[in-house]
Protein backbone atom coordinates (compact mmCIF):
# COMPACT_ATOMS: atom_id res chain seq x y z
CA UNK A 1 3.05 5.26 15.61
CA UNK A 2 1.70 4.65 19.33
CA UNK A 3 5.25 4.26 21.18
CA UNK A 4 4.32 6.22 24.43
CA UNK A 5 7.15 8.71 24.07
CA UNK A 6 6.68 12.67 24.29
CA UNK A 7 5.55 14.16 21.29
CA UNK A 8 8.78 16.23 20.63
CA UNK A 9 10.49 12.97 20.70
CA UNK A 10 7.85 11.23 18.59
CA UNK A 11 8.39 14.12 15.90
CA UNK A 12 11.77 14.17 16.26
CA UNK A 13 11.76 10.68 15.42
CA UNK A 14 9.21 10.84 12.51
CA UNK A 15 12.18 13.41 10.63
CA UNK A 16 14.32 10.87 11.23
CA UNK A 17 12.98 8.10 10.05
CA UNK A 18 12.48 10.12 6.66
CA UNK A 19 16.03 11.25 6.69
CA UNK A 20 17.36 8.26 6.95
CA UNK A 21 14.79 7.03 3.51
CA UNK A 22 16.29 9.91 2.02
CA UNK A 23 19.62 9.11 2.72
CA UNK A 24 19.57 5.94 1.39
CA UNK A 25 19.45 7.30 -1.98
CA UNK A 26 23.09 8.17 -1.42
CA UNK A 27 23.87 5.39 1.08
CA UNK A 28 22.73 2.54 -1.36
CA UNK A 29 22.81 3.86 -5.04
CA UNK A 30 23.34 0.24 -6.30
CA UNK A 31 20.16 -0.56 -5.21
CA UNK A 32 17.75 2.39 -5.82
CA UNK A 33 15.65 -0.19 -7.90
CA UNK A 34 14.89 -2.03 -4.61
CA UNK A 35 14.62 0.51 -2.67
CA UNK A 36 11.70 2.31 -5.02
CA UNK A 37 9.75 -1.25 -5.00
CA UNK A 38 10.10 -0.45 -1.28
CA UNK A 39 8.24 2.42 -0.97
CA UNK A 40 5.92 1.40 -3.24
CA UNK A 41 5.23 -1.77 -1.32
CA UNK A 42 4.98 0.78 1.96
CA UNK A 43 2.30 3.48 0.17
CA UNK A 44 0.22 0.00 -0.94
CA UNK A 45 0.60 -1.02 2.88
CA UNK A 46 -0.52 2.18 3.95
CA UNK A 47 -3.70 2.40 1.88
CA UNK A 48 -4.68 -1.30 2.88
CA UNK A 49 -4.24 -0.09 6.62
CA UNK A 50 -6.45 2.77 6.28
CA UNK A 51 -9.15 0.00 5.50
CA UNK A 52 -8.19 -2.91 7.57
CA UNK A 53 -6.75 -1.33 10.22
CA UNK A 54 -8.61 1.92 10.93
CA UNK A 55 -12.01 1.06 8.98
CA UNK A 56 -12.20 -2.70 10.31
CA UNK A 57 -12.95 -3.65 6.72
CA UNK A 58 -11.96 -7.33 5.72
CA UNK A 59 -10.40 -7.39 2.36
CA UNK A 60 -8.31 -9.98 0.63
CA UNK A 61 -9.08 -8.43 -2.84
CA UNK A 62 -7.10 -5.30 -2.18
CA UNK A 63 -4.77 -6.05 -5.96
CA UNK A 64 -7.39 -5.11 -7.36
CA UNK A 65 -6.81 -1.45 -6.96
CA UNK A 66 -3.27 -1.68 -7.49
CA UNK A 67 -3.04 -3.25 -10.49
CA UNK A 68 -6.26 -1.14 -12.00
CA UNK A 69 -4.05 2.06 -11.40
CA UNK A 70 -1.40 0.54 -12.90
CA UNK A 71 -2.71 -0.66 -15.86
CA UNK A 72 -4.66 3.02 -16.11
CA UNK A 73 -1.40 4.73 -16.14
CA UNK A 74 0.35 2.87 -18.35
CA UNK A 75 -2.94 2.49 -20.69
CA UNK A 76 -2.41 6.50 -20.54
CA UNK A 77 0.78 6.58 -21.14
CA UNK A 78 0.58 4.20 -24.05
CA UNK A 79 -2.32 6.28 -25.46
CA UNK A 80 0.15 9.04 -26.27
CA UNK A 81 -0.08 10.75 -22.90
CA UNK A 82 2.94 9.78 -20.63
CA UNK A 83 2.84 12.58 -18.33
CA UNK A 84 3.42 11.08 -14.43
CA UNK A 85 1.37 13.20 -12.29
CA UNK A 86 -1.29 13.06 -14.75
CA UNK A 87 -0.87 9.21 -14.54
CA UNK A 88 -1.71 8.94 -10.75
CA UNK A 89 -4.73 11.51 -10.66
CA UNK A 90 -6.26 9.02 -13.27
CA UNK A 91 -5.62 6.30 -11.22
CA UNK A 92 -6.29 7.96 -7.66
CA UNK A 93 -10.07 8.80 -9.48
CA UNK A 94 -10.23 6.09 -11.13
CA UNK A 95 -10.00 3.23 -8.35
CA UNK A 96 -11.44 5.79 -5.94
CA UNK A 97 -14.85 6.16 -7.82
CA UNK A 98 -14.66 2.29 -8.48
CA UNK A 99 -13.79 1.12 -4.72
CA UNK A 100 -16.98 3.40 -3.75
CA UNK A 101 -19.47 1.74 -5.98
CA UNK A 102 -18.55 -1.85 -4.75
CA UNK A 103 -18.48 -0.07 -1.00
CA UNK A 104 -22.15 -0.35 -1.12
CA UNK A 105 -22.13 -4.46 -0.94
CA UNK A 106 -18.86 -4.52 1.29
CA UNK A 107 -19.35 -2.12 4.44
CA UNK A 108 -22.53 -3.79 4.93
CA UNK A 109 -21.54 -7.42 4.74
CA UNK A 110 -19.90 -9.46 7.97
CA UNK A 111 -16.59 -10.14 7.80
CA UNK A 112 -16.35 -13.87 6.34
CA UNK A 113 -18.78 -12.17 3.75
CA UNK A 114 -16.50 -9.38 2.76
CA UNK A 115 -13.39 -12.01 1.95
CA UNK A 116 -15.65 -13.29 -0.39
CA UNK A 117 -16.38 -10.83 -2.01
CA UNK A 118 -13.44 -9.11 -2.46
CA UNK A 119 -11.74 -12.51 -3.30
CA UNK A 120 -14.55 -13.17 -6.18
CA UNK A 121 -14.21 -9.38 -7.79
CA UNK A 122 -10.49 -9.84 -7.79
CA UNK A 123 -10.85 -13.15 -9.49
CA UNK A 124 -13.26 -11.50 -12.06
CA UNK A 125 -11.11 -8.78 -12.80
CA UNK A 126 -8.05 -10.53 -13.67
CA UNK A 127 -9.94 -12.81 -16.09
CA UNK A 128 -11.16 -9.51 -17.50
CA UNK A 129 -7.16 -8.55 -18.11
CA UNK A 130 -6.25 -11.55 -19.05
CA UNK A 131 -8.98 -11.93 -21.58
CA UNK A 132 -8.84 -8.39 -23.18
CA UNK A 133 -5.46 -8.93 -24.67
CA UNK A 134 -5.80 -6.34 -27.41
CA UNK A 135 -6.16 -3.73 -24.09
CA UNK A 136 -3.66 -4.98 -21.71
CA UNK A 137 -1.70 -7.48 -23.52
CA UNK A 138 -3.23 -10.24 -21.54
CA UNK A 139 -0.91 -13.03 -19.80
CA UNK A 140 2.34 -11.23 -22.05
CA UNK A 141 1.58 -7.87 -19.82
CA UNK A 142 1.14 -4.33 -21.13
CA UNK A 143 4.53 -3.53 -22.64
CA UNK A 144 5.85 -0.67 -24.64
CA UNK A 145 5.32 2.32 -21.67
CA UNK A 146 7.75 5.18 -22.15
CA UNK A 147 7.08 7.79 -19.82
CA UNK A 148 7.78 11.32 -20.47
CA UNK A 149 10.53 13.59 -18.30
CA UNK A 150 9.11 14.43 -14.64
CA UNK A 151 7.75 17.85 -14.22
CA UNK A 152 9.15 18.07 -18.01
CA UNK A 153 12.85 18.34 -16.48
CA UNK A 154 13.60 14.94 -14.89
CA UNK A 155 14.45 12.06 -17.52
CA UNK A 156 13.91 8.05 -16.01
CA UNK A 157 17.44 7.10 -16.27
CA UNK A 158 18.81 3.74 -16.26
CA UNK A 159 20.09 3.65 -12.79
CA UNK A 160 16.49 4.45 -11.28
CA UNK A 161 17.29 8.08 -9.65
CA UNK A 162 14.49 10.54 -11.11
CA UNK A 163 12.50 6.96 -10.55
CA UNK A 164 13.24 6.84 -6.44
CA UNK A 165 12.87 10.74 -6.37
CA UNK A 166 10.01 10.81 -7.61
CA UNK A 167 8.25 7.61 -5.51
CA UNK A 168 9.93 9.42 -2.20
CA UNK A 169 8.29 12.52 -3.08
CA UNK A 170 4.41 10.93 -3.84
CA UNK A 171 4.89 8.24 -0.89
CA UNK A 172 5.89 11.64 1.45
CA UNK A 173 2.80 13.83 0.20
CA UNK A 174 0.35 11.24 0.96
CA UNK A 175 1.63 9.66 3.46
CA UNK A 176 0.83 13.12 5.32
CA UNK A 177 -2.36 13.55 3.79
CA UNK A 178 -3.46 10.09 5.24
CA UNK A 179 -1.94 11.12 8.75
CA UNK A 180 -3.83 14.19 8.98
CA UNK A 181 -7.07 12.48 7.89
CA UNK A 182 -6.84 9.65 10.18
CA UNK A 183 -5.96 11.81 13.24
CA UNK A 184 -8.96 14.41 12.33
CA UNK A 185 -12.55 13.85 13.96
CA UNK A 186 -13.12 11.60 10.77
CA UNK A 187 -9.98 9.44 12.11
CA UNK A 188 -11.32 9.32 15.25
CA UNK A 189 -14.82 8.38 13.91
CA UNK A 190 -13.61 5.25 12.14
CA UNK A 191 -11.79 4.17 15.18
CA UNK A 192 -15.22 4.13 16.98
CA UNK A 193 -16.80 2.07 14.10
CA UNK A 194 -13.62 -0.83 14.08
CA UNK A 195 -14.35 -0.63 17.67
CA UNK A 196 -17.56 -0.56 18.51
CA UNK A 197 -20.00 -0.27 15.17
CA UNK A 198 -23.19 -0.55 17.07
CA UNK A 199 -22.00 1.66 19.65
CA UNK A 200 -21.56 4.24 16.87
CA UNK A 201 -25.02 3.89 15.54
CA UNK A 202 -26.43 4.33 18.37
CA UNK A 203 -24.84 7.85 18.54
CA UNK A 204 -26.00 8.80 15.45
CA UNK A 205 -22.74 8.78 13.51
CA UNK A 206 -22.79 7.81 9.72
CA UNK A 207 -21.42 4.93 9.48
CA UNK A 208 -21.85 3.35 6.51
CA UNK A 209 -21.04 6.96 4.56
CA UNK A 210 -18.18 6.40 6.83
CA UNK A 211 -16.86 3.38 5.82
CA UNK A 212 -17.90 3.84 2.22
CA UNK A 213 -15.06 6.94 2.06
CA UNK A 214 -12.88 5.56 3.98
CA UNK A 215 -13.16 2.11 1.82
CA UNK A 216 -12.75 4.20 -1.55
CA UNK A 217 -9.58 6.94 -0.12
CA UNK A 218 -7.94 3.24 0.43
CA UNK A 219 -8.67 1.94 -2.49
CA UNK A 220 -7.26 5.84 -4.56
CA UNK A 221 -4.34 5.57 -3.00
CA UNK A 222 -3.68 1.58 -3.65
CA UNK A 223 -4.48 2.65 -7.25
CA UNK A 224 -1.66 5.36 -6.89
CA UNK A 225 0.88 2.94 -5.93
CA UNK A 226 -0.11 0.94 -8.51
CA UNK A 227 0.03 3.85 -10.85
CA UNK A 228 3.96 4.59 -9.36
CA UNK A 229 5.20 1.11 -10.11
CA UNK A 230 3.97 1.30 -13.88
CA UNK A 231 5.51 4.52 -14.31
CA UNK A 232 8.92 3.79 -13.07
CA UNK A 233 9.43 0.09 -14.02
CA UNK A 234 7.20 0.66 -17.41
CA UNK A 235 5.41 -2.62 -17.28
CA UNK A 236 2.00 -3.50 -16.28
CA UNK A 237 1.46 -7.66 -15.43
CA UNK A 238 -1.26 -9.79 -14.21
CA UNK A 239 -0.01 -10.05 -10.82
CA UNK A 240 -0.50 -6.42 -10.12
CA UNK A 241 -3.97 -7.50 -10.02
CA UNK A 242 -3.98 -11.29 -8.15
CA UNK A 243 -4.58 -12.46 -5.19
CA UNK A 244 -0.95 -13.15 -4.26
CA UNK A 245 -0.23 -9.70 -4.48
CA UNK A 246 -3.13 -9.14 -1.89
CA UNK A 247 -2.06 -12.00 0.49
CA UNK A 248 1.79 -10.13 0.67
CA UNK A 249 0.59 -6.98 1.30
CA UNK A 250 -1.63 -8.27 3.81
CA UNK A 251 1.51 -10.15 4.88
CA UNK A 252 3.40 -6.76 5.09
CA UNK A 253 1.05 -4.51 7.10
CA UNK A 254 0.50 -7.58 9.89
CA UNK A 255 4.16 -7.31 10.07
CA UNK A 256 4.55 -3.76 10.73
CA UNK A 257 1.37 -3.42 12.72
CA UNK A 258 -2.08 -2.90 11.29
CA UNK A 259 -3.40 0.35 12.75
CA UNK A 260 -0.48 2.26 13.38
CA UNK A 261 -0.07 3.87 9.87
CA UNK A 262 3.75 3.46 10.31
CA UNK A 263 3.26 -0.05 10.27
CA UNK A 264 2.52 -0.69 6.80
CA UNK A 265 5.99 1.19 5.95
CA UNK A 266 8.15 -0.53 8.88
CA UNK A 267 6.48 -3.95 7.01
CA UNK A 268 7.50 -3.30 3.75
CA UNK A 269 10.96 -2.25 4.74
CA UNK A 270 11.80 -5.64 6.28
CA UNK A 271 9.55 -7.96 4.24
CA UNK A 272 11.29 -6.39 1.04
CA UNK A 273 14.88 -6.39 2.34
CA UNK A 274 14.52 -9.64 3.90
CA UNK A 275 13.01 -11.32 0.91
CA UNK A 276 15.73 -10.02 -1.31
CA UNK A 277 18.18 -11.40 1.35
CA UNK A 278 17.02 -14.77 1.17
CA UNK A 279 16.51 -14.50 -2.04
CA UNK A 280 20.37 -14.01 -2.60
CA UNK A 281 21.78 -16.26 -0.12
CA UNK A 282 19.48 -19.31 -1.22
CA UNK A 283 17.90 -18.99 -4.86
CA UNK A 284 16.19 -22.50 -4.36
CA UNK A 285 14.54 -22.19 -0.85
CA UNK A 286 14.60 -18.99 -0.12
CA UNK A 287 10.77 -19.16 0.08
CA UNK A 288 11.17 -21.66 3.38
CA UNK A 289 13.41 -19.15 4.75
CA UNK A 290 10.76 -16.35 4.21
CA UNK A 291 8.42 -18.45 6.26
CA UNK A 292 10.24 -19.25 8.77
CA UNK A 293 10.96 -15.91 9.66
CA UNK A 294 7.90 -14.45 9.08
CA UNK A 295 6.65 -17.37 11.87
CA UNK A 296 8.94 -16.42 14.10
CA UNK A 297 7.85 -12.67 14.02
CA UNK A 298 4.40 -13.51 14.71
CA UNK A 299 5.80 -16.49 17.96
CA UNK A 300 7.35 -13.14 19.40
CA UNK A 301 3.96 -11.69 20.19
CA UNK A 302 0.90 -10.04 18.29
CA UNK A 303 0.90 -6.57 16.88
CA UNK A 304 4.16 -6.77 14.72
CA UNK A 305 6.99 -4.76 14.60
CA UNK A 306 5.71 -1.62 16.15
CA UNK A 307 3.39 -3.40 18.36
CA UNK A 308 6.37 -5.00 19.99
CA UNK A 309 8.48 -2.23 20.26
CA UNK A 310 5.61 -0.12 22.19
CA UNK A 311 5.61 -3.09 24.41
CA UNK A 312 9.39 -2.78 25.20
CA UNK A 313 8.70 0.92 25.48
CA UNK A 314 6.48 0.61 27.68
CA UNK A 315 8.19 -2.18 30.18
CA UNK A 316 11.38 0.16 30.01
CA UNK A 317 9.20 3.11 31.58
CA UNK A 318 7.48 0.91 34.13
């Protein structure tokens, strides 16, 4: 989160910001269900930036992850084991082992060439779902998850509180896994590479090993949102997996501010409230209304939300 304040205040800040999600557990408790798709959204955003952002890696195919975790823990769940935490480490693996083994064709393609590619296996893997109906229930969507207590004490009520609990708690813990890997040397490293790859070469760094981690941490923790949403919503559709679920992630993190890490969270928290505002106040074109303000944010200037704030920051220490 690059505002140029001290960093006492930036910390100080940071809690905040946290409180305040916190809070609105007890500020909003009509709406916890929004408010967990929220931080789902935000974790998703955050594992996209990690490759977009901080790896330079072009992808448009990002779903695929996210719905793969999903389906995994709720494919778990329906196979007589419906214990949460056991549900993401599947998925984290999972989509982790599987983003690395399609890293080796992605981190060394160009940029146009990577869209492709991630565009085509996303397209092949929700024919694959849709075909193996028997599996995941095909176009009708995996149904009949029932999830066991949290920790064995914490029941998903009705009213989504162990559900928002329990996505606060998982968004928190790797949220600040992420930030501590992306401001280590290995942070650092992959800054050089979206930088300056050759540059990078030439001093001997790793790249491609690199960008290969880097590609499949992104795609773990994508599955682990995915994973979160199956759990507390017990469903699993084909969109978890398209394309259009790509594009509005993509749509979120440019919002907040790809490479900032806080972007991807500041995204989903206005893309997700607006779109349910508009959403209320015109059923019929609330889509237009989406657009139009989503134009407007990107007329104001480039780097999104955060971008422009550290821009104000900045002209208001000058």
């Amino acid at each position: 989160m690059p505002l140029t304040l001290p960093r006492r205040g930036l910390f100080a800040l940071e809690i905040l910001f946290w409180i305040a999600l916190a809070a609105s557990f007890f500020v909003f408790p009509d709406r916890l269900y929004l408010l967990t798709q929220i931080l789902i959204a935000a974790l998703f955003a955050v594992s996209l930036d990690i490759a977009l952002g901080y790896a330079g890696i072009l992808t448009l195919g990002h779903a695929v992850f996210f719905g793969m975790g999903a389906y995994a823990a709720g494919l778990l769940a329906k196979a007589g084991w419906a214990e949460p935490l056991t549900g993401l480490a599947l998925a984290f693996v999972l989509c982790g082992l599987v983003a690395y083994a399609l890293s080796v064709m992605i981190v060394r393609a160009g940029e146009l060439t990577q869209l492709m590619v991630t565009i085509a296996v996303g397209a092949i893997v929700v024919e694959i779902a849709n075909q193996a109906t028997p599996i995941t229930g095909g176009s009708d969507g995996l149904q009949g998850i029932s999830m066991w207590p949290v920790l064995g004490a914490f029941d998903f009520d009705l009213w989504g509180k162990t559900a928002f609990v329990y996505t606060f708690v998982v968004v928190l813990a790797l949220f600040i896994v992420v930030r501590r890997m992306l401001q280590s040397p290995y942070g650092l490293a992959l800054k050089g590479i979206h930088g300056n790859r050759k540059r990078m070469y030439a001093l001997g760094s790793p790249v491609e090993g690199r960008l290969r981690f880097a590609y499949a941490a992104s795609a773990a923790i994508a599955g682990v949102a995915g994973a979160l949403l199956a759990q507390t919503t017990e469903f699993v559709g084909l969109d978890t997996l398209s394309i259009d679920r790509s594009a509005a992630v993509l749509i979120i993190l440019v919002l907040g501010g790809t490479g900032r890490l806080y972007g991807g969270i500041v995204g989903a928290i206005v893309y997700m409230v607006v779109h349910d505002f508009f959403a209320d106040l015109s059923p019929e074109f609330w889509m237009f209304w989406l657009g139009l303000f989503l134009m407007a944010i990107v007329m104001i200037g480039s780097g999104g939300i955060l971008g422009g704030l550290s821009r104000l920051v900045r002209s208001e220490r000058s």
